[in-house]
Protein backbone atom coordinates (compact mmCIF):
# COMPACT_ATOMS: atom_id res chain seq x y z
CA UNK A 1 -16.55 -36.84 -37.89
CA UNK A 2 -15.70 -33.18 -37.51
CA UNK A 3 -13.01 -32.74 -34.52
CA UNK A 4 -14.57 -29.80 -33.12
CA UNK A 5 -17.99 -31.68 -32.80
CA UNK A 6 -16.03 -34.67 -31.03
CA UNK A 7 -14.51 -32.27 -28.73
CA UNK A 8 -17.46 -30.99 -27.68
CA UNK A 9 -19.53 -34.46 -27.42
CA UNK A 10 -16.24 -35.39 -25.06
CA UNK A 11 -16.93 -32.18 -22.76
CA UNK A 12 -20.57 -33.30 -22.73
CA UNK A 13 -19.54 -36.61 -21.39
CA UNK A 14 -17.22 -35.66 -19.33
CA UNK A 15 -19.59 -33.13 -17.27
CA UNK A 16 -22.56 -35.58 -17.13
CA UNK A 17 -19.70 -37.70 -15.76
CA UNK A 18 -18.50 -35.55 -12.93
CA UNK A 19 -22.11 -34.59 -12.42
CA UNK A 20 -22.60 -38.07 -11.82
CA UNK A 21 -19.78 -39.04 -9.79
CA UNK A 22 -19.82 -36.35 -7.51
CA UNK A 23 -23.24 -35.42 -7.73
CA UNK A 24 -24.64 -31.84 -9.10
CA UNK A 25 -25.53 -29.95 -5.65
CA UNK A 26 -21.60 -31.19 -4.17
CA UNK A 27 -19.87 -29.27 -7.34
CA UNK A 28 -21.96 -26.20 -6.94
CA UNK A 29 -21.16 -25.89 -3.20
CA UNK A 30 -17.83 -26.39 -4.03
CA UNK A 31 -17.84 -23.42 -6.73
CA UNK A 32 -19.83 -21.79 -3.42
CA UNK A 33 -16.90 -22.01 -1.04
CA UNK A 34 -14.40 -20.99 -3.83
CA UNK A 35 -16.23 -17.89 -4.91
CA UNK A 36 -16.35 -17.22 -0.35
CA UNK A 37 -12.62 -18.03 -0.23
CA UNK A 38 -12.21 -15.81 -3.52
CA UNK A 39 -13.95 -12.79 -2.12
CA UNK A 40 -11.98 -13.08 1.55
CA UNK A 41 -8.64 -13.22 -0.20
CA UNK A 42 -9.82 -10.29 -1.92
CA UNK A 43 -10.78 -8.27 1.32
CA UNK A 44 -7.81 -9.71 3.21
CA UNK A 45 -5.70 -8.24 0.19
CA UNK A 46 -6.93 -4.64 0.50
CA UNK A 47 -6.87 -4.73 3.55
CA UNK A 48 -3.39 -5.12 4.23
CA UNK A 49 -2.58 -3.18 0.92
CA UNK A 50 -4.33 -0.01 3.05
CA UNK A 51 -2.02 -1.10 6.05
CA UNK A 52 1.08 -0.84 3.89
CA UNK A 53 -0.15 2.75 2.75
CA UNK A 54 -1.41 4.41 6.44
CA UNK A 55 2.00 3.58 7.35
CA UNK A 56 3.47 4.92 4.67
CA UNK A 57 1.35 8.11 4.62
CA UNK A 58 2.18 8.76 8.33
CA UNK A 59 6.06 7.71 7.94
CA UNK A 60 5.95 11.07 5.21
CA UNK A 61 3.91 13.31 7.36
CA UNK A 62 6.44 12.26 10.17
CA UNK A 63 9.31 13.17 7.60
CA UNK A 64 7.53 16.38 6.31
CA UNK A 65 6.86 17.25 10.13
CA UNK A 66 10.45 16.94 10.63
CA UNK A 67 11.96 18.18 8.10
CA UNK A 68 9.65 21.02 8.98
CA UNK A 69 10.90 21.30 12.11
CA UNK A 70 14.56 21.20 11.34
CA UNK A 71 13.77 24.20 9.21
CA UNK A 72 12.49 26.40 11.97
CA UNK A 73 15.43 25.03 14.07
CA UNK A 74 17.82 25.88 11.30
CA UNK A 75 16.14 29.31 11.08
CA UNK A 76 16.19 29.87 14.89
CA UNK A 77 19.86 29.02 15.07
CA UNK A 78 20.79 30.87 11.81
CA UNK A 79 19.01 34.06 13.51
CA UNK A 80 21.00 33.49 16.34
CA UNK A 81 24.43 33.28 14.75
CA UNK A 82 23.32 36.21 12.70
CA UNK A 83 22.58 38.29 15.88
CA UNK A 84 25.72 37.19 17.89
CA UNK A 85 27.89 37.78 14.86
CA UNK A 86 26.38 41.53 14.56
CA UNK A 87 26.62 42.04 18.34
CA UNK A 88 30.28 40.79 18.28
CA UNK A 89 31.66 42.55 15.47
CA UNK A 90 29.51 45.97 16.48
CA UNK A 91 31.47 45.63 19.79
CA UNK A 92 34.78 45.26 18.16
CA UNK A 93 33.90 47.92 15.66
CA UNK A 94 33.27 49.68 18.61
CA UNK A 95 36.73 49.33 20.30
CA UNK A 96 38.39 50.60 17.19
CA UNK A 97 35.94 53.82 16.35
């Protein structure tokens, strides 16, 4: 006898077994509740995969808004130091004139 036509004689017998022993409409509500349990996984996945990146999207707009912000306060100060310097060293260009 051909071993690939055994093999597939023993699947045969082993499904009309199981159909049999647990009974046809049990297996397919089985499969049922796997394919649910499947598909909520899946949506429970994604939906704390899009938790992971809102966070991460507002931790960079936090970072971009404050690196923004150091900027302007870098500017502000640097403007500052700039104009105190120049008033400073007008005065004691002054003194000296």
């Amino acid at each position: 006898m051909d071993p690939s036509l055994s093999y597939v004689k023993a699947q045969r017998c082993a499904e009309k077994f199981a159909k049999k022993l647990l009974g046809e409409s049990e297996i397919e509500g089985v499969l049922r509740r796997l394919d649910r349990l499947t598909q909520e996984e899946g949506r429970t996945t994604m939906a704390q995969t899009l938790e992971v990146v809102y966070g991460l999207v507002n931790n960079i707009k936090v970072v971009i808004n404050g690196t923004q912000m150091s900027q302007l306060v870098i500017d502000v100060q640097m403007r500052s130091y700039l104009d105190r310097w120049q008033s400073i060293s007008g005065r004691h260009l002054e003194g000296f004139g």
